[in-house]
C-alpha atoms as a PDB file:
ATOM      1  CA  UNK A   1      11.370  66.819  46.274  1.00  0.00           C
ATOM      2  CA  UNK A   2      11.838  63.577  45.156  1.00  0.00           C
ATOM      3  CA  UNK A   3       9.333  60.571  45.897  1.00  0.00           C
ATOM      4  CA  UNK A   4      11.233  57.429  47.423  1.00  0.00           C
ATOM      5  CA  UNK A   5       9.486  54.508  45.561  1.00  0.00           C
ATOM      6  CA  UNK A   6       8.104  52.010  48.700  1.00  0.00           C
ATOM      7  CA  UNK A   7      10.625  49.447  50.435  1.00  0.00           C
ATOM      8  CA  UNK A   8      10.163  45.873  49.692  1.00  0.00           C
ATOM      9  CA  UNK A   9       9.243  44.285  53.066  1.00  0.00           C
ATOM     10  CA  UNK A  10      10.269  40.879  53.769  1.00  0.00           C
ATOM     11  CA  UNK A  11       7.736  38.321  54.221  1.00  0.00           C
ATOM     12  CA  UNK A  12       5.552  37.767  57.305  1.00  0.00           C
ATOM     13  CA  UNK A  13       4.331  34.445  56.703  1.00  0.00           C
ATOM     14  CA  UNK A  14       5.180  31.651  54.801  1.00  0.00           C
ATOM     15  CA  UNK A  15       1.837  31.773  52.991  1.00  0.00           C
ATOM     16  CA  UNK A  16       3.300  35.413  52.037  1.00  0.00           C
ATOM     17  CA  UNK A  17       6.575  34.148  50.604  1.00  0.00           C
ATOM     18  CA  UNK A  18       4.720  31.518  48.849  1.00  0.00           C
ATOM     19  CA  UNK A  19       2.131  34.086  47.748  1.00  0.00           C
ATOM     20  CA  UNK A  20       5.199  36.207  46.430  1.00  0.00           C
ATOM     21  CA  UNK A  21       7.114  33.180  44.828  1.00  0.00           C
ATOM     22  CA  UNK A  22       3.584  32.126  42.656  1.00  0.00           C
ATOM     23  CA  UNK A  23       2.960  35.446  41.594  1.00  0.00           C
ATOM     24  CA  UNK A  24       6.883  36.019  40.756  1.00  0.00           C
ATOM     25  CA  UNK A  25       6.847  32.375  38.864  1.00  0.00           C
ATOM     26  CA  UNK A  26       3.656  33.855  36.922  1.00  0.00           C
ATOM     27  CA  UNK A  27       5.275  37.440  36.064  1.00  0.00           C
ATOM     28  CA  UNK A  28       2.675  39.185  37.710  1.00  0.00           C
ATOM     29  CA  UNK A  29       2.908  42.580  39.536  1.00  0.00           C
ATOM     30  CA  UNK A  30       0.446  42.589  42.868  1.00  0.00           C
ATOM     31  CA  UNK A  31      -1.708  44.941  41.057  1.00  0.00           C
ATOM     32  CA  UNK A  32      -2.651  42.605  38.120  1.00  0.00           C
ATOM     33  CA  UNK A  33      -2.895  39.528  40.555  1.00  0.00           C
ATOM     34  CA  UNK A  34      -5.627  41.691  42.563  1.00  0.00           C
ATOM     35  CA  UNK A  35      -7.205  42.579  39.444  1.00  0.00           C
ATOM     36  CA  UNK A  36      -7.544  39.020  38.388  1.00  0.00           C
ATOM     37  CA  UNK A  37      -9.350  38.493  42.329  1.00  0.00           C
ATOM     38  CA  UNK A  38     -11.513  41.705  42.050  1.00  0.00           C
ATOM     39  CA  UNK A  39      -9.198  42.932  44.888  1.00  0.00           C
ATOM     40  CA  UNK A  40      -7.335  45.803  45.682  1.00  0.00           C
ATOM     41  CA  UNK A  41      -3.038  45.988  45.766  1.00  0.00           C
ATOM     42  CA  UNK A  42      -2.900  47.089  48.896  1.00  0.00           C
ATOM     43  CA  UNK A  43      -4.206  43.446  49.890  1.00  0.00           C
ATOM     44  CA  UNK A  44      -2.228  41.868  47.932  1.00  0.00           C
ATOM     45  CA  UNK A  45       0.614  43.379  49.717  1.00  0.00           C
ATOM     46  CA  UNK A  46      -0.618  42.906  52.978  1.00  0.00           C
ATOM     47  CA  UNK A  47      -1.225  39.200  52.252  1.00  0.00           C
ATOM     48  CA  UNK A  48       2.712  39.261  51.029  1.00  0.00           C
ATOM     49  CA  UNK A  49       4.068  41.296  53.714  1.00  0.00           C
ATOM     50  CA  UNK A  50       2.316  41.787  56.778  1.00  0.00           C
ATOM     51  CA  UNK A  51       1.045  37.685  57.210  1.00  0.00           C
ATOM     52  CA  UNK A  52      -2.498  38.681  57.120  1.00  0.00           C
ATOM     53  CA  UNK A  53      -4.065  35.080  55.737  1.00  0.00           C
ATOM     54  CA  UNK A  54      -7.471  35.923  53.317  1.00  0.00           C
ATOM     55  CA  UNK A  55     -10.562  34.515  53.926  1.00  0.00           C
ATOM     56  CA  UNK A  56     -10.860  31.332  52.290  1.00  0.00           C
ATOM     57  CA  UNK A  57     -13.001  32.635  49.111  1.00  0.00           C
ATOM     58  CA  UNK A  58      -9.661  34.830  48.337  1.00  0.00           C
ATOM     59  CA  UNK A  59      -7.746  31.845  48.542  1.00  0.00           C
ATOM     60  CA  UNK A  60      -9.675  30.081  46.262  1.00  0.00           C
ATOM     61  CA  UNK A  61      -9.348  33.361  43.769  1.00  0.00           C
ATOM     62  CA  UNK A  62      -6.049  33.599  44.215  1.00  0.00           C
ATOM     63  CA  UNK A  63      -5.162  29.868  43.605  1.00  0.00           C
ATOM     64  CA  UNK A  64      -7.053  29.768  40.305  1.00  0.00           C
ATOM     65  CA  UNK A  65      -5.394  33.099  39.048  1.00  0.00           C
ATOM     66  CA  UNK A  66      -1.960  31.486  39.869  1.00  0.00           C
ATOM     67  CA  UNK A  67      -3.250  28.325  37.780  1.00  0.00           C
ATOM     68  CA  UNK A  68      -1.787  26.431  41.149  1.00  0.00           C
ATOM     69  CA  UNK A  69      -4.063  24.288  43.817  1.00  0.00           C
ATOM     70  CA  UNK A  70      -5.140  25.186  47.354  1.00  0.00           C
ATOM     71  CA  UNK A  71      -2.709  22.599  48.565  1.00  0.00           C
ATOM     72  CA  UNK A  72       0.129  24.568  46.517  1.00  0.00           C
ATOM     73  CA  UNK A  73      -0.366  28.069  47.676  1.00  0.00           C
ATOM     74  CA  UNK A  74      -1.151  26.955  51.308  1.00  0.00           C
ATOM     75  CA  UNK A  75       1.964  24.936  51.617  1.00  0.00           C
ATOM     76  CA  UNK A  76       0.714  21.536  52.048  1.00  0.00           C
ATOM     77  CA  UNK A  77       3.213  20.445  49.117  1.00  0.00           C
ATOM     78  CA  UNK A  78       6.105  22.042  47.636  1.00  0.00           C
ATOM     79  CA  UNK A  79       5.277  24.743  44.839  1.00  0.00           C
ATOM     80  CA  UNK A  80       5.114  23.903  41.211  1.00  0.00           C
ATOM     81  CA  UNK A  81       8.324  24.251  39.281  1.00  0.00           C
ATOM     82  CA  UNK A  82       7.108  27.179  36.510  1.00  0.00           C
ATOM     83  CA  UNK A  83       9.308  27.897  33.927  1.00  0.00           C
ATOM     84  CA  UNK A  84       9.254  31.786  32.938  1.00  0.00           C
ATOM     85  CA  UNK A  85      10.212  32.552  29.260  1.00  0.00           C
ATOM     86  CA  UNK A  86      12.507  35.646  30.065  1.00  0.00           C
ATOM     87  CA  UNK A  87      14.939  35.501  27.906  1.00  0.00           C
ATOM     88  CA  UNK A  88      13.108  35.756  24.459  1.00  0.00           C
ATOM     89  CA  UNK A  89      11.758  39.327  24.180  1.00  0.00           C
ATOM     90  CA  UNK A  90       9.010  37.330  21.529  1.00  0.00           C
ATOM     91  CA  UNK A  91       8.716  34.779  24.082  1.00  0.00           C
ATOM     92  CA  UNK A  92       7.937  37.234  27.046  1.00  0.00           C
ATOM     93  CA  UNK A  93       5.356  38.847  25.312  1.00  0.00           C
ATOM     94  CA  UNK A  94       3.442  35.419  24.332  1.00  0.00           C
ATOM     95  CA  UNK A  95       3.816  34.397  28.146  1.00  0.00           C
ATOM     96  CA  UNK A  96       2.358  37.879  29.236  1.00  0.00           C
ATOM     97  CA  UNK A  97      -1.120  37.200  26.485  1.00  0.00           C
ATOM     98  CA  UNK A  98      -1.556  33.806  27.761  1.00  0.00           C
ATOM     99  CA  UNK A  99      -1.052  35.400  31.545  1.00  0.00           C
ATOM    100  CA  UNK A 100      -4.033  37.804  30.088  1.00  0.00           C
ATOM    101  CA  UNK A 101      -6.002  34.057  28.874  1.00  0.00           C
ATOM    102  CA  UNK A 102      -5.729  33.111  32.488  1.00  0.00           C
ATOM    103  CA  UNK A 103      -7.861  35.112  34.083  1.00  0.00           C
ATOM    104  CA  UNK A 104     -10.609  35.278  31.658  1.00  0.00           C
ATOM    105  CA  UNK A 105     -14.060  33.118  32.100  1.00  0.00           C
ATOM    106  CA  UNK A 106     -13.462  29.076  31.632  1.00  0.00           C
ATOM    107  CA  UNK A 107     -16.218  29.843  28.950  1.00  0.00           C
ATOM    108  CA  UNK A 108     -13.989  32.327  26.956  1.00  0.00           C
ATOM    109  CA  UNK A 109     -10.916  30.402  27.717  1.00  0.00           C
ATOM    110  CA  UNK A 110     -12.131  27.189  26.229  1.00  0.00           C
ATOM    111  CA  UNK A 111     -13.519  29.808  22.958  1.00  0.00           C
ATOM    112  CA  UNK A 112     -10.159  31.025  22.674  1.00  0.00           C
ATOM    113  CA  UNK A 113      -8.475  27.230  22.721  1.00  0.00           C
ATOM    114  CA  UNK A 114     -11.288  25.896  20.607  1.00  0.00           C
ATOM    115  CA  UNK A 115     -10.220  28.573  18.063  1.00  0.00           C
ATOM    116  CA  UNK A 116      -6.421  27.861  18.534  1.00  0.00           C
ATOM    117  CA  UNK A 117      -7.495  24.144  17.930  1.00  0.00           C
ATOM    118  CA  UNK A 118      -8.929  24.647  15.185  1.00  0.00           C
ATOM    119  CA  UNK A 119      -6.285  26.880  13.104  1.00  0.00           C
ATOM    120  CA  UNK A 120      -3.791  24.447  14.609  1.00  0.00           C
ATOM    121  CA  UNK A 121      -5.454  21.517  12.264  1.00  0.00           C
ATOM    122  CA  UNK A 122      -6.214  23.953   9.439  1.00  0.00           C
ATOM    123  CA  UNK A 123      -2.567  24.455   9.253  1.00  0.00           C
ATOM    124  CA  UNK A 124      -1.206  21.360   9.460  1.00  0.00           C
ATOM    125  CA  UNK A 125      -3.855  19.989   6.701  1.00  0.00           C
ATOM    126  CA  UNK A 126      -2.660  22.658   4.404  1.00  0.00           C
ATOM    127  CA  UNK A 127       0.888  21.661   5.118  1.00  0.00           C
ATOM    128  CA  UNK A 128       0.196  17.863   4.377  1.00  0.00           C
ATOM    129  CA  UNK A 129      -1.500  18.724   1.022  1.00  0.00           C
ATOM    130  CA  UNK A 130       1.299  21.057  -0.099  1.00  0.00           C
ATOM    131  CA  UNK A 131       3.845  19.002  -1.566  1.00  0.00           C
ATOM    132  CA  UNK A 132       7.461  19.282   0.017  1.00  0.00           C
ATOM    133  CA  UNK A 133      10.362  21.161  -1.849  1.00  0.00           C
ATOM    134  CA  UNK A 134      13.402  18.568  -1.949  1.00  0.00           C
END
């Protein structure tokens, strides 16, 4: 036979539609967002559908691998406006890696950005020296 894939559920909660919106906003299935909380899917998807509210140490996870505040994912202001770069196939992959950056340790984050940095100057030194084509 043939296995129905699982119905979307509406929300329960707001904190569930806002949960869903983030994580939308952020291209990020439920199973990488639990990943990136050292949680399981199955919460995730309770928190989304069902209106179960996490402890307060999951919020806390959750805000920081949404790159939003407390305030934001709990309501208390409207949601960030995110841009998502869907249309460029080039683009979309980029925004996935730097998705991937997110949820590493601030110590390897600020490695990776110091690194960035520092190619960043490299290039635009060599581009100063080289003289321009007119």
């Amino acid at each position: 036979m043939f296995a129905l894939m699982p119905t979307q559920k509406e929300p329960g909660s707001v904190f569930g539609a806002r949960l869903i919106a983030l994580r939308k906003a952020h291209n990020l299935t439920q199973t990488q967002l639990a990943e990136a909380i050292g949680s399981s899917q199955r919460a995730i998807s309770y928190y989304e559908a069902s209106g179960g509210n996490p402890d307060l140490d999951i919020i806390a996870k959750l805000a920081k691998a949404l790159g939003v505040t407390t305030d934001d994912l709990l309501g208390t202001k409207p949601p960030p406006k995110i841009d998502s770069p869907t249309a460029n196939p080039e683009a979309r992959r980029y925004w996935r890696r730097f998705q991937q950056l997110m949820v590493l340790p601030e110590k390897d984050q600020r490695a990776v950005f110091r690194m960035l940095d520092t190619m960043a100057k490299s290039q635009q030194q060599a581009a100063k020296r080289k003289p321009s084509a007119a």
